[in-house]
Protein backbone atom coordinates (compact mmCIF):
# COMPACT_ATOMS: atom_id res chain seq x y z
CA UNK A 1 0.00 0.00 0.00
CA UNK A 2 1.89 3.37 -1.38
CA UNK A 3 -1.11 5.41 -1.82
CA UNK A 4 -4.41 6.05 -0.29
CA UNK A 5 -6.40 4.68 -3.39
CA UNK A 6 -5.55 1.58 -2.02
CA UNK A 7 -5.02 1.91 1.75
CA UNK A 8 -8.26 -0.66 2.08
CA UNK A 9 -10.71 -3.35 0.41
CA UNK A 10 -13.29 -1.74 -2.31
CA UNK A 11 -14.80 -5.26 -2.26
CA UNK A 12 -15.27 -5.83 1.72
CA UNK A 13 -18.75 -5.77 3.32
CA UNK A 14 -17.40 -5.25 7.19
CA UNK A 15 -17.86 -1.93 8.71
CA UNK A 16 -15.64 1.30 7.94
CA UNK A 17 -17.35 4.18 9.42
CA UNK A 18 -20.48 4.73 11.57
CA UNK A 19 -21.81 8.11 12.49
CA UNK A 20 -23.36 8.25 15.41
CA UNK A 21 -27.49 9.87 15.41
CA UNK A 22 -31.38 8.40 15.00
CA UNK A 23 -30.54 6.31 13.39
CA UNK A 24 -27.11 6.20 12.89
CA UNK A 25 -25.02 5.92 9.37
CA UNK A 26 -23.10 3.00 8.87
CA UNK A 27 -20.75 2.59 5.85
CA UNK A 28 -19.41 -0.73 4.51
CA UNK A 29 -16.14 -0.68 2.82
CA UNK A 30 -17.69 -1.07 -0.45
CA UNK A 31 -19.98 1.68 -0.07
CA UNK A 32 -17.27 4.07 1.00
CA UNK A 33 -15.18 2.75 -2.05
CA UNK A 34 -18.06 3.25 -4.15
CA UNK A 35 -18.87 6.95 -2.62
CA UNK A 36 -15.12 8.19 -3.14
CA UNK A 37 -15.42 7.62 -7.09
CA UNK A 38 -18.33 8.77 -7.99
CA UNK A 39 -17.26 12.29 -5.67
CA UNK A 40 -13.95 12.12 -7.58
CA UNK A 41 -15.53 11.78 -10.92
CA UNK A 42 -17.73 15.24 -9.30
CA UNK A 43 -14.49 16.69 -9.06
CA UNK A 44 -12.87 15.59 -12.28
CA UNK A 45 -16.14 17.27 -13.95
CA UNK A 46 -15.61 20.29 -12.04
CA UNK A 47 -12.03 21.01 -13.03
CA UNK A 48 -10.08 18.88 -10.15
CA UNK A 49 -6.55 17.80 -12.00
CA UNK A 50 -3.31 16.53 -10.46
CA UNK A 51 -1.90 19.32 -7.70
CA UNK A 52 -4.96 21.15 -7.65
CA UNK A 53 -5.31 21.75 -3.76
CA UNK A 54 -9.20 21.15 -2.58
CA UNK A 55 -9.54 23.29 0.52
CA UNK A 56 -11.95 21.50 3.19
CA UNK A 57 -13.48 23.56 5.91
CA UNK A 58 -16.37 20.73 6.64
CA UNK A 59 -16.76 19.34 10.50
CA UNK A 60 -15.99 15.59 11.05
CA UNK A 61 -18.68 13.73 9.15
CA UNK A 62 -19.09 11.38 6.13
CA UNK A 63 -19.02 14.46 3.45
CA UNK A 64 -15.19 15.02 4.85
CA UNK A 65 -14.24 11.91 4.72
CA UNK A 66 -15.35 11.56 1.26
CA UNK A 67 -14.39 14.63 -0.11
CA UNK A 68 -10.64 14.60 1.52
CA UNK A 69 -10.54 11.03 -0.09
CA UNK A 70 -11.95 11.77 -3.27
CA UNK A 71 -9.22 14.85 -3.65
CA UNK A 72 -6.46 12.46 -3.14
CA UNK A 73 -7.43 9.70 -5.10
CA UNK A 74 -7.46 12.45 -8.06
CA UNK A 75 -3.83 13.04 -7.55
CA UNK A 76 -5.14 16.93 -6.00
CA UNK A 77 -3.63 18.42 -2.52
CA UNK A 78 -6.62 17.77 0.33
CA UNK A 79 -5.74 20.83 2.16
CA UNK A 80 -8.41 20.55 5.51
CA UNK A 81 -9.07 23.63 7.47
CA UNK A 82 -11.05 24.22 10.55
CA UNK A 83 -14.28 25.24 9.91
CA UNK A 84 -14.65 27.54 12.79
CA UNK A 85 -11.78 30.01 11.21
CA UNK A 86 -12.47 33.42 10.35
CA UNK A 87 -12.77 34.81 7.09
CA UNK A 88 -8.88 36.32 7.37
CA UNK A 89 -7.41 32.64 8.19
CA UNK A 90 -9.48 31.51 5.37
CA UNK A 91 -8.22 33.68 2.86
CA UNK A 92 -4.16 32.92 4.52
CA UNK A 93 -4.17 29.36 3.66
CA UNK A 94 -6.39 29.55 0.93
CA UNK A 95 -4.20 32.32 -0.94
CA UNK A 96 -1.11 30.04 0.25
CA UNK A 97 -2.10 27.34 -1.31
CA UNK A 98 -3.93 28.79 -4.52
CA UNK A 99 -6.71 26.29 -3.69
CA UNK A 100 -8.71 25.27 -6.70
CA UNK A 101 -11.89 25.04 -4.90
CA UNK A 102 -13.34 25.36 -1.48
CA UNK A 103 -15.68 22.96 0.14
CA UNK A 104 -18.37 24.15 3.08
CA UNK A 105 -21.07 22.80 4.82
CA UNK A 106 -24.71 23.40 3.23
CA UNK A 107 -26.47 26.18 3.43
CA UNK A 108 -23.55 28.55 4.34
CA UNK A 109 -24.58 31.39 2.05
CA UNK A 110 -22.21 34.65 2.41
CA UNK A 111 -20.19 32.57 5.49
CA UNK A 112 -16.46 33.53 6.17
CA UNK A 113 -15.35 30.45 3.95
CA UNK A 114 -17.01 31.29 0.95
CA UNK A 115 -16.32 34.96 1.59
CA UNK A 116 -12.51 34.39 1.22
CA UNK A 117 -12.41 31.88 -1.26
CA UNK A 118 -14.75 34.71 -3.41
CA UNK A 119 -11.70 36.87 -3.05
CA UNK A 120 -9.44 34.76 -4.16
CA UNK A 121 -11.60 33.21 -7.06
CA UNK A 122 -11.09 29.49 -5.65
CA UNK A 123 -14.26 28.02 -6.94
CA UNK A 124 -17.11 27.08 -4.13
CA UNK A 125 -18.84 23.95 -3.69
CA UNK A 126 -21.57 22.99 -0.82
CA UNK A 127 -20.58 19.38 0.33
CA UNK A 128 -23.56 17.17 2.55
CA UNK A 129 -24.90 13.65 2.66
CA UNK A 130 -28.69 13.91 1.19
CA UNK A 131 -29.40 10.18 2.74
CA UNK A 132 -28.21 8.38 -0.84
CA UNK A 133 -24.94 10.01 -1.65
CA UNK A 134 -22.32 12.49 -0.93
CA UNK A 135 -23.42 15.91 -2.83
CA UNK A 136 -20.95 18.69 -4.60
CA UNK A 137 -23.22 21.56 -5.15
CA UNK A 138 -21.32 24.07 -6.89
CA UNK A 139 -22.43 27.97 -5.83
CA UNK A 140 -19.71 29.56 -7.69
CA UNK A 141 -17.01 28.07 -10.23
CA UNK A 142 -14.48 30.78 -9.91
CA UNK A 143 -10.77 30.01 -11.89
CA UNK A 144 -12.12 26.67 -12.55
CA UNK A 145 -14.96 28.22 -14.99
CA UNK A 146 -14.33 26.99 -18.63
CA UNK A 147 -11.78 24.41 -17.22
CA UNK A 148 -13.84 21.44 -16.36
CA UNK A 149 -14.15 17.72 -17.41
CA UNK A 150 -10.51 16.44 -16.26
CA UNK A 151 -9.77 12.81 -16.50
CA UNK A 152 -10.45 10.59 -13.71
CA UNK A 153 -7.35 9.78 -12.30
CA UNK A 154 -5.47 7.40 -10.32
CA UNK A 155 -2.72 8.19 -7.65
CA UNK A 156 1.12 7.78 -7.70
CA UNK A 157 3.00 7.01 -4.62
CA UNK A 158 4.83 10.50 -4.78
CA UNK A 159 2.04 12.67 -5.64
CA UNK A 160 1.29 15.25 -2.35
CA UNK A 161 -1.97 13.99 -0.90
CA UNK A 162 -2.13 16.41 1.88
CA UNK A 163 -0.59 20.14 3.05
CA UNK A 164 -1.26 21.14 6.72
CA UNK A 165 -0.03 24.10 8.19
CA UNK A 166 2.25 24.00 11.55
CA UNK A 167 0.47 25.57 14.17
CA UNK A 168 3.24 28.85 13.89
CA UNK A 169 4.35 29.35 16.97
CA UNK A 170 7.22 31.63 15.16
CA UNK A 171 5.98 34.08 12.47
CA UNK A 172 4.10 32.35 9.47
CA UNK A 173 2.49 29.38 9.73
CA UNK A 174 4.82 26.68 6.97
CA UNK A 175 3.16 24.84 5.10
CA UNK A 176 3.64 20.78 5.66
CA UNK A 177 3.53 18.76 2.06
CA UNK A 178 2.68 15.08 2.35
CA UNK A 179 2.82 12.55 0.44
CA UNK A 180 1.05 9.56 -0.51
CA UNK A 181 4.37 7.57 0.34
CA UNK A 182 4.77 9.32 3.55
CA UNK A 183 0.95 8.78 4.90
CA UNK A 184 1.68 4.92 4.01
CA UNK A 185 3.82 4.52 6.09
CA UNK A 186 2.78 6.25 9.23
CA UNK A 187 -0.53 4.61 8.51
CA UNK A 188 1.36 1.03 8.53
CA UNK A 189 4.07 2.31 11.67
CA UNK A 190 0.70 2.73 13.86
CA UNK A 191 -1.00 -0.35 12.97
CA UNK A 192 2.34 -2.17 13.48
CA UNK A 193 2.39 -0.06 16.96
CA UNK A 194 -0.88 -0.83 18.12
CA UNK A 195 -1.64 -4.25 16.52
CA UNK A 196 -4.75 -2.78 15.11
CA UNK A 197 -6.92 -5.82 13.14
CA UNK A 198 -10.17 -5.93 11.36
CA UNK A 199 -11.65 -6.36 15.06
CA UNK A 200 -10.88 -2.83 16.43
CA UNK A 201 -12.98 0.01 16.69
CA UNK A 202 -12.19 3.08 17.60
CA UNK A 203 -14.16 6.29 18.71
CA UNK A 204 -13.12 9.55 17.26
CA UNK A 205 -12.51 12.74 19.11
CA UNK A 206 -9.83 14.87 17.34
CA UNK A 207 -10.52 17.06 14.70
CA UNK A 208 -9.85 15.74 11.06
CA UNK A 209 -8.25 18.79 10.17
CA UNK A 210 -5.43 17.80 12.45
CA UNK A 211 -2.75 15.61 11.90
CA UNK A 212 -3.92 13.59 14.70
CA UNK A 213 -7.32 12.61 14.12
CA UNK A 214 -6.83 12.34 10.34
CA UNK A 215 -4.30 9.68 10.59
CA UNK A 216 -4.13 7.91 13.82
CA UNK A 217 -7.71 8.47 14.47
CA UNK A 218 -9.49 7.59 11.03
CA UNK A 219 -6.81 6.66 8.20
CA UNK A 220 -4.75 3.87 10.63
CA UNK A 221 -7.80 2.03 11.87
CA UNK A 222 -9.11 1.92 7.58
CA UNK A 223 -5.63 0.48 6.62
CA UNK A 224 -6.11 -2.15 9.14
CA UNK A 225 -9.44 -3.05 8.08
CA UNK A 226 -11.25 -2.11 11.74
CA UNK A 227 -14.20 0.51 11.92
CA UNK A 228 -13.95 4.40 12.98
CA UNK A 229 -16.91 5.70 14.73
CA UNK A 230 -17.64 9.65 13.82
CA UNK A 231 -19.32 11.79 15.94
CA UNK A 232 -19.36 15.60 14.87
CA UNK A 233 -17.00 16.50 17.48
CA UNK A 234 -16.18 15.50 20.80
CA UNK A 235 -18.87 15.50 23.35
CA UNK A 236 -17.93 14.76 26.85
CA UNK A 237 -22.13 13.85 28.14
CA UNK A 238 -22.36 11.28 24.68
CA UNK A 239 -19.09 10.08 24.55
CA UNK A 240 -18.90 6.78 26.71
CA UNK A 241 -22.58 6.49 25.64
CA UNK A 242 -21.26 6.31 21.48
CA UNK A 243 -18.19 4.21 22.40
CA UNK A 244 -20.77 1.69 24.37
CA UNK A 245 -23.25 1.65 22.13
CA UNK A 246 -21.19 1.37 19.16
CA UNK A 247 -18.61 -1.09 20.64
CA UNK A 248 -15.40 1.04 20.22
CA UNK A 249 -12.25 -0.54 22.37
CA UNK A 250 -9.62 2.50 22.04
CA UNK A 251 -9.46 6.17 21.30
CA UNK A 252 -6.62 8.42 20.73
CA UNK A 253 -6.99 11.88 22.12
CA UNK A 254 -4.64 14.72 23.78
CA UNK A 255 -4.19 15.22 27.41
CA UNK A 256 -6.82 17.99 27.84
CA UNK A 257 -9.89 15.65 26.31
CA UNK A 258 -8.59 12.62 28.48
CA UNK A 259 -8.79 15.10 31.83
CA UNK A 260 -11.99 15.99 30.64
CA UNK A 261 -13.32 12.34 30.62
CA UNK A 262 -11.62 11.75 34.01
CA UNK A 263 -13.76 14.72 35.44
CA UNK A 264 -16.98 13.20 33.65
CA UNK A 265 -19.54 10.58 35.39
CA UNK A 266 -18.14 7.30 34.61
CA UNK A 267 -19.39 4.83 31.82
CA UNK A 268 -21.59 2.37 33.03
CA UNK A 269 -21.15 -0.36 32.22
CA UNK A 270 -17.53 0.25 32.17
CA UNK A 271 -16.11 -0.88 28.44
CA UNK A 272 -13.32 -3.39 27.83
CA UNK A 273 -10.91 -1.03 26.68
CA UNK A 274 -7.69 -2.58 24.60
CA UNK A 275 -5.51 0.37 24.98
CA UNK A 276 -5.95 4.57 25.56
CA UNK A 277 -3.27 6.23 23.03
CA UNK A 278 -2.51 9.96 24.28
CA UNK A 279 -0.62 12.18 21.75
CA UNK A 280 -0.09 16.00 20.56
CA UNK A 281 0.87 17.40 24.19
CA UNK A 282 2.90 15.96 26.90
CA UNK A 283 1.07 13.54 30.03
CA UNK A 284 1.45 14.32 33.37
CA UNK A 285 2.36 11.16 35.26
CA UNK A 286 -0.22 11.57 37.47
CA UNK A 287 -2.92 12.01 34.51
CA UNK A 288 -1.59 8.57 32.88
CA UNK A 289 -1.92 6.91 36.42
CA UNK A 290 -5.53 7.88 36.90
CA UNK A 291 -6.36 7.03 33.56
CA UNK A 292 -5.40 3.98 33.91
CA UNK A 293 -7.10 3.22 37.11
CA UNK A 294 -10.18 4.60 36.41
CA UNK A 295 -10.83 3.01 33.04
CA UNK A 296 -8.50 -0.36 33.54
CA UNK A 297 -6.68 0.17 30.40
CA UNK A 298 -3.15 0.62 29.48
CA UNK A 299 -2.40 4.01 28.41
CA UNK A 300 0.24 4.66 25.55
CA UNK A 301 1.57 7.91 25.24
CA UNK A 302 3.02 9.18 21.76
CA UNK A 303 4.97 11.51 19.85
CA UNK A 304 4.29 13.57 16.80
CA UNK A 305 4.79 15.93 14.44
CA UNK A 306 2.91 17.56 11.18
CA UNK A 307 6.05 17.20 9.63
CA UNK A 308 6.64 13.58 10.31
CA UNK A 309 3.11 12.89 8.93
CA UNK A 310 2.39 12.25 12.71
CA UNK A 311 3.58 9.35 14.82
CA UNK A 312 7.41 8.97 15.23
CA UNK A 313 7.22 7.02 18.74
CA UNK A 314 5.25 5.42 21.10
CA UNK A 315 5.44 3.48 24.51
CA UNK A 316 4.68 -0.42 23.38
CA UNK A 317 1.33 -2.60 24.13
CA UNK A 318 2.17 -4.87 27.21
CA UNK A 319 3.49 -6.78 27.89
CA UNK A 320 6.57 -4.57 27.15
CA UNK A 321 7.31 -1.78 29.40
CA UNK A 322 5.52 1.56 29.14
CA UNK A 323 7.21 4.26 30.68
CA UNK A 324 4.90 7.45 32.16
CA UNK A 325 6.93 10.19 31.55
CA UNK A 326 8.34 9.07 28.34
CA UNK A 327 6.99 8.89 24.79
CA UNK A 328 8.06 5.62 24.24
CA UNK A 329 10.57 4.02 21.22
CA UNK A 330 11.07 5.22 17.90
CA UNK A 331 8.16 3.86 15.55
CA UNK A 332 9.16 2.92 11.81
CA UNK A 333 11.44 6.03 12.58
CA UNK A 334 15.34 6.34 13.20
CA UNK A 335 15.50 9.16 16.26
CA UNK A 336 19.11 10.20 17.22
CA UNK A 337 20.03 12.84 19.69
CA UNK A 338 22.09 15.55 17.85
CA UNK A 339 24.01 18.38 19.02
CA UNK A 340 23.97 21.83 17.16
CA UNK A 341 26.67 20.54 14.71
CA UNK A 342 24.16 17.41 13.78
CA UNK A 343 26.68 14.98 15.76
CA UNK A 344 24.93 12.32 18.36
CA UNK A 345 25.75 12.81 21.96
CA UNK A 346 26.06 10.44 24.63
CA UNK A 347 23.14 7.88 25.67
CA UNK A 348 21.07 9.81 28.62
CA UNK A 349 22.71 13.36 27.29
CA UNK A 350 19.94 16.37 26.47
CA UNK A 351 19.76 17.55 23.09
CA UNK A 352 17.76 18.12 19.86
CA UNK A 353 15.49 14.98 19.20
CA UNK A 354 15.97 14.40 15.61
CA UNK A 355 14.15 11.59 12.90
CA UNK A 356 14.56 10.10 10.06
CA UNK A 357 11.77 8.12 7.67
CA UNK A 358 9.71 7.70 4.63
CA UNK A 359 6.80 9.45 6.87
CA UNK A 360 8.95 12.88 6.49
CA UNK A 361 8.07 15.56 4.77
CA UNK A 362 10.36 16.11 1.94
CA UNK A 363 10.67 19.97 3.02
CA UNK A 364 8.29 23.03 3.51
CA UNK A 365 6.53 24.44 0.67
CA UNK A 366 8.47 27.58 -0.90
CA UNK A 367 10.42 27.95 2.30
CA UNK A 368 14.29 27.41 1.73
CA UNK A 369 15.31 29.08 4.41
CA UNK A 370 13.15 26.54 6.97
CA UNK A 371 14.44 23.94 5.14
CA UNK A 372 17.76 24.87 5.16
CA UNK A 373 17.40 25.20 9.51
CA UNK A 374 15.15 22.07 9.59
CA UNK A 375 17.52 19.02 8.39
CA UNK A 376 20.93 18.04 8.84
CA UNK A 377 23.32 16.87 6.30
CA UNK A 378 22.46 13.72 6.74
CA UNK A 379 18.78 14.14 6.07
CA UNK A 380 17.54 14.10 9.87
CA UNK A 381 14.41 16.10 10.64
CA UNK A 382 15.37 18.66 13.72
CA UNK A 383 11.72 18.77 15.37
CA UNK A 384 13.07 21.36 17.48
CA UNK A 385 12.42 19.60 20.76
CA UNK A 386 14.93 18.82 23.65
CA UNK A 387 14.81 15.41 24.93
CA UNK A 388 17.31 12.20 25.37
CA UNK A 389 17.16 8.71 25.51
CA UNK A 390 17.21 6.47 28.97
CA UNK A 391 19.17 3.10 29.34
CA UNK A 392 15.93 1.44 27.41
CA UNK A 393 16.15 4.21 24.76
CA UNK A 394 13.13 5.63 25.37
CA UNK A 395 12.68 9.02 24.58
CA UNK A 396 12.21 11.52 27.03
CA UNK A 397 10.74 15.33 25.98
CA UNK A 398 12.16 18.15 28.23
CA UNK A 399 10.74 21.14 26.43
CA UNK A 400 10.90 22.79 23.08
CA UNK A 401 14.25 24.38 22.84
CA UNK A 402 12.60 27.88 22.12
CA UNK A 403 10.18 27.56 25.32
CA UNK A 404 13.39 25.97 27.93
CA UNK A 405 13.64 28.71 30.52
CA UNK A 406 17.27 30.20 30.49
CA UNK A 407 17.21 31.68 33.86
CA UNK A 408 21.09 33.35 34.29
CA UNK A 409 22.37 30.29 32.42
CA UNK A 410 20.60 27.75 34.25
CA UNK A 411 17.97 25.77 31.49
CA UNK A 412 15.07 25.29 33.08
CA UNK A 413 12.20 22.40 31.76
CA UNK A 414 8.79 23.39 31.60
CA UNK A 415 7.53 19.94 31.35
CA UNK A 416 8.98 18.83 34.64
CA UNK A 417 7.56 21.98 36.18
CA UNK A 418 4.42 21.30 35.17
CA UNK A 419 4.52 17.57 35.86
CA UNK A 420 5.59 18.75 39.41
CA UNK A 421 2.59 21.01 39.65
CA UNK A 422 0.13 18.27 38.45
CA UNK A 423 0.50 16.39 41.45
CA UNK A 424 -0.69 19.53 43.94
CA UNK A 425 -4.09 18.23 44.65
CA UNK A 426 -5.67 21.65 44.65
CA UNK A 427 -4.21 21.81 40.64
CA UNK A 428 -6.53 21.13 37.88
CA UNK A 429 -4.22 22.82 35.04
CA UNK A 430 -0.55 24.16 35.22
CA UNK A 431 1.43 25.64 32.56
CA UNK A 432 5.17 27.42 32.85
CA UNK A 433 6.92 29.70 31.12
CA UNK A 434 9.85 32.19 31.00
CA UNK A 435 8.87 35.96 31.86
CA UNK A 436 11.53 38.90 31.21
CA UNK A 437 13.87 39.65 33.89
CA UNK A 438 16.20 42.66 34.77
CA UNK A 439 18.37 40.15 36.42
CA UNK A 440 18.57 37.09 35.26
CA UNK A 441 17.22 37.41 31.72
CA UNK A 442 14.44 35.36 31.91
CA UNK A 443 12.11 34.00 35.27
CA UNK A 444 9.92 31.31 35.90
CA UNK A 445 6.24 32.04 35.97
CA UNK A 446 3.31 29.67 35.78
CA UNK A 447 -0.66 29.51 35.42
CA UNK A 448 -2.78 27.72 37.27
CA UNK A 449 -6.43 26.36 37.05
CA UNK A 450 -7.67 25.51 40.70
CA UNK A 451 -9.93 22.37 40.85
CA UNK A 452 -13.81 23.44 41.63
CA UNK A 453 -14.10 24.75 44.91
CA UNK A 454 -10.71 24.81 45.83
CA UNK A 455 -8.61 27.63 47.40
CA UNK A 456 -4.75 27.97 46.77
CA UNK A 457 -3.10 31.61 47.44
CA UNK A 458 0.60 32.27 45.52
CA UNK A 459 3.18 32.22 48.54
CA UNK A 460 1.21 28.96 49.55
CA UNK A 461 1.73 27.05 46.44
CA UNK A 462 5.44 28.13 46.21
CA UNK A 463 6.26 26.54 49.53
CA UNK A 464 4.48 23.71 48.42
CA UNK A 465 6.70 23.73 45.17
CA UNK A 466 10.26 24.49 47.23
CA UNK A 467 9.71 21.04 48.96
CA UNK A 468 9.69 19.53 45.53
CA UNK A 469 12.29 21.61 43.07
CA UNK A 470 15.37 23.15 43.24
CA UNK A 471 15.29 26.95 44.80
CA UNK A 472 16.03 28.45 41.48
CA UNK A 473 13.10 26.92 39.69
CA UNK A 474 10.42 28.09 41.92
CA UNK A 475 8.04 30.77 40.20
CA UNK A 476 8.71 34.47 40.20
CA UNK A 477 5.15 35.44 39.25
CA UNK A 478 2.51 32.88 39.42
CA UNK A 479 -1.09 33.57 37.97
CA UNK A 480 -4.63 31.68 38.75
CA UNK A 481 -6.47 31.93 35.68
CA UNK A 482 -10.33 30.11 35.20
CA UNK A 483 -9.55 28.93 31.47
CA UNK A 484 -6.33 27.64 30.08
CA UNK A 485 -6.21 29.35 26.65
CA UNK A 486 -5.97 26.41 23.93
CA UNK A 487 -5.95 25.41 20.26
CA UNK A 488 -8.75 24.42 18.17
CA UNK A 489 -7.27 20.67 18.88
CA UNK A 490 -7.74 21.32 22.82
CA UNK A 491 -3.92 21.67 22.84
CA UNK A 492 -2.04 24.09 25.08
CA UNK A 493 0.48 25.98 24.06
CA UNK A 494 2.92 27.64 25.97
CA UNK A 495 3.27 30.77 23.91
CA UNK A 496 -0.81 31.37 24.09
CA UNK A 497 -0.57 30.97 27.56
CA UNK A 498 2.16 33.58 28.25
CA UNK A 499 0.87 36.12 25.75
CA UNK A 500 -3.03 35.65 27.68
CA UNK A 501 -1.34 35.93 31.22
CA UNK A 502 0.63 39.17 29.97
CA UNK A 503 -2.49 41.08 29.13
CA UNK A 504 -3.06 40.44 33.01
CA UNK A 505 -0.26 42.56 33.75
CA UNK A 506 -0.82 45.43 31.59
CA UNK A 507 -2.13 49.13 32.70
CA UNK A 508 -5.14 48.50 30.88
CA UNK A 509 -6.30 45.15 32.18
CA UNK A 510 -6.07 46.61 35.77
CA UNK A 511 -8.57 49.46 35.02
């Protein structure tokens, strides 16, 4: 399997999706098969061809899955975007990419999506399920006016299926090319991982405009021939009541949704979960071990990256060892620890956790310059994370090198701080960062989110912390916020955090 035209059976009547409602849609491999070419010969018509890019701003649902198929099995780009964006994010990656056409949900009129696509003459087409098949209504052909009735086409191993964007926590977002090749094989490196068969079913909760949903969540689980239950988006009240009902045995999710569930009344009766995969953001150790006790399941955590077409490691099934903490061994993936010069240090040595695999990209889209910074000589991708390996070789994250807090010299990790501030039982969310200091260049401050009912004053919690960390990690400044600021994947990132805390401390905010 080299492409995603034939990632799974056309011919097999066993289950491939099911969306959850009264009643709910289920979708046989056949039918799927069936669905994707007659919406790529909609496309074809429409003006599709090879390296077109197909914009997708539609929620998690059958029409997505479809479409983003459909646009890859015509040799086109699938470029998915979040459909809660506003009309100038729209227009960014749309204009980036020169998308051929955008796809939106029915009945979206003059929404932000079509707005921007409008300006940049990408043609628009309303994308739904009418109960018999997956619809392209086209409102507006734009460049592709004039240009329609391509050939059908079938996909080549090297073709890009899919661009995402990196999240930009520097400047400009870069723009992530994928390949065919390179979804293959993360798609086979996480069925490998997890031993997924024909018997698994799996209930997803990240977004499919995300890295992780789209391929551990949904394209994995196909390849192996298992079923991927749907749901809109994630829904902490009908969750367990889906993943019951519909006799899912594992989800993938990152730490924020699984603290949610832990917080939620418990599934009754409780499922026989095979494994609980946590990815995208680091685990507290405390998070994995209630996870694990609460819902009797082993819990893997992972590692990932856009660029890496997701997974690059894991912590093993049992009965090998999974380490809490760590993010397990390299998957399908070479990782080496390399120092600024590209050189590997020593076994147990911090440095820059580096990979190497067919599920690469090949490089950033019209961006020398980060491609020049973002591989060595030897063609290993610098993912711009500290980290080392143990005695086992399993790979331990100690911050990204641009968020380590350089406090007069002294690197500080974020990750253990915030580990160490998980396990405060007052603490319901803790995130640390470097502030600007006269002194010492940079200072530790952190945010906190107080569990319901719960008191916790600053000088309290730092004596709390000074029993636990060195003297010159405690916080300078620490803030008690009500809401964590996060992504649109319920990921937190440290920059967001720092910038939101900030505005606390400026003249205006204390008017």
């Amino acid at each position: 399997m080299a492409t995603l035209s034939n990632a799974f059976s056309a011919s097999s009547d066993s289950t491939a999706i099911i969306v959850p409602g009264s009643p709910a849609l289920t979708v046989s491999y056949k039918r799927l098969s069936a669905d994707i070419y007659a919406f790529q010969q909609k496309l074809a018509r429409l003006g599709v061809a090879p390296a077109s890019a197909v914009s997708i701003a539609l929620p998690n649902s059958y029409p997505f899955i479809v479409a983003f198929l459909a646009a890859s099995w015509q040799r086109a780009i699938a470029a998915p975007l979040n459909p809660a964006y506003k009309q100038s994010e729209f227009e960014f990656y749309i204009d980036d990419l020169k998308s051929a056409v955008v796809l939106v949900p029915r009945g979206q009129g003059d929404g932000p999506a079509v707005k921007a696509a409008k300006k940049y003459k990408a043609a628009v087409a309303e994308c739904y399920w009418d109960g018999q098949e997956v619809v392209l209504d086209v409102k507006d052909e734009g460049k592709l006016k004039g240009n329609g009735n391509k050939m059908v086409e079938t996909a080549q191993p090297g073709d890009v299926a899919l661009v995402l964007h990196t999240s930009g926590t520097t400047g400009r977002p870069k723009a992530v090319p994928l390949s065919h090749k390179n979804l293959a094989r993360t798609m086979n490196n996480i069925v490998r991982t997890y031993q997924l068969t024909p018997q698994d079913r799996t209930m997803l909760v990240m977004p499919l405009f995300h890295v992780h949903g789209l391929l551990a969540g949904f394209l994995a689980p196909l390849l192996s021939g298992g079923s991927v239950i749907v749901p809109p988006k994630f829904s902490a009240s009908e969750f367990w009541r889906d993943f019951n009902e519909h006799k899912a045995n594992w989800y993938t999710a990152v730490p924020t949704i699984h603290q949610i569930l832990l917080k939620s009344p418990l599934p009754s009766p409780m499922p026989k979960i095979r494994f609980i995969r946590s990815c995208s953001s680091p685990l507290s150790p405390k998070v994995f071990h209630e996870l694990e006790k609460t819902f009797e399941a082993p819990v893997l955590e992972a590692y990932a990256m856009t660029e890496a077409a997701h997974q690059m490691t894991s912590n093993p099934l049992p009965p090998a060892q999974r380490k809490p903490g760590s993010v397990g061994l390299g998957q399908g993936v070479e990782v080496k620890i390399l120092d600024q010069d590209g050189k590997e240090v020593a076994q147990g040595k911090e440095a820059e956790i580096c990979i190497r695999g067919e599920n690469v990209t090949a490089g950033y889209l019209n961006n020398p310059e980060a491609n020049k910074s973002s591989f060595t000589a030897e063609g290993f991708f610098r993912t711009g994370d500290q980290g080392k390996k143990d005695e086992d070789g399993y790979v331990i994250i100690t911050g990204r090198i641009k968020e380590l807090i350089n406090k007069g010299g002294e690197k500080i990790s974020p990750i253990e701080l915030d580990n160490t501030l998980m396990q405060n039982p007052k603490v319901s969310e803790a995130v640390s960062f470097a502030i600007p200091d006269d002194m010492y260049g940079q200072e530790v401050a952190v945010a906190v989110v107080l569990k319901e009912g719960q008191k916790l004053g600053s000088e309290e919690l730092k004596s709390w912390m000074a029993e636990r960390v060195a003297k010159f990690k405690l916080p300078k400044k620490v803030y008690f916020t009500n809401v964590m600021p996060k992504t649109a994947t319920g990921k937190i990132q440290r920059r967001m955090v720092a910038e939101a805390m900030s505005k606390q401390d400026s003249p205006k905010a204390k008017l």
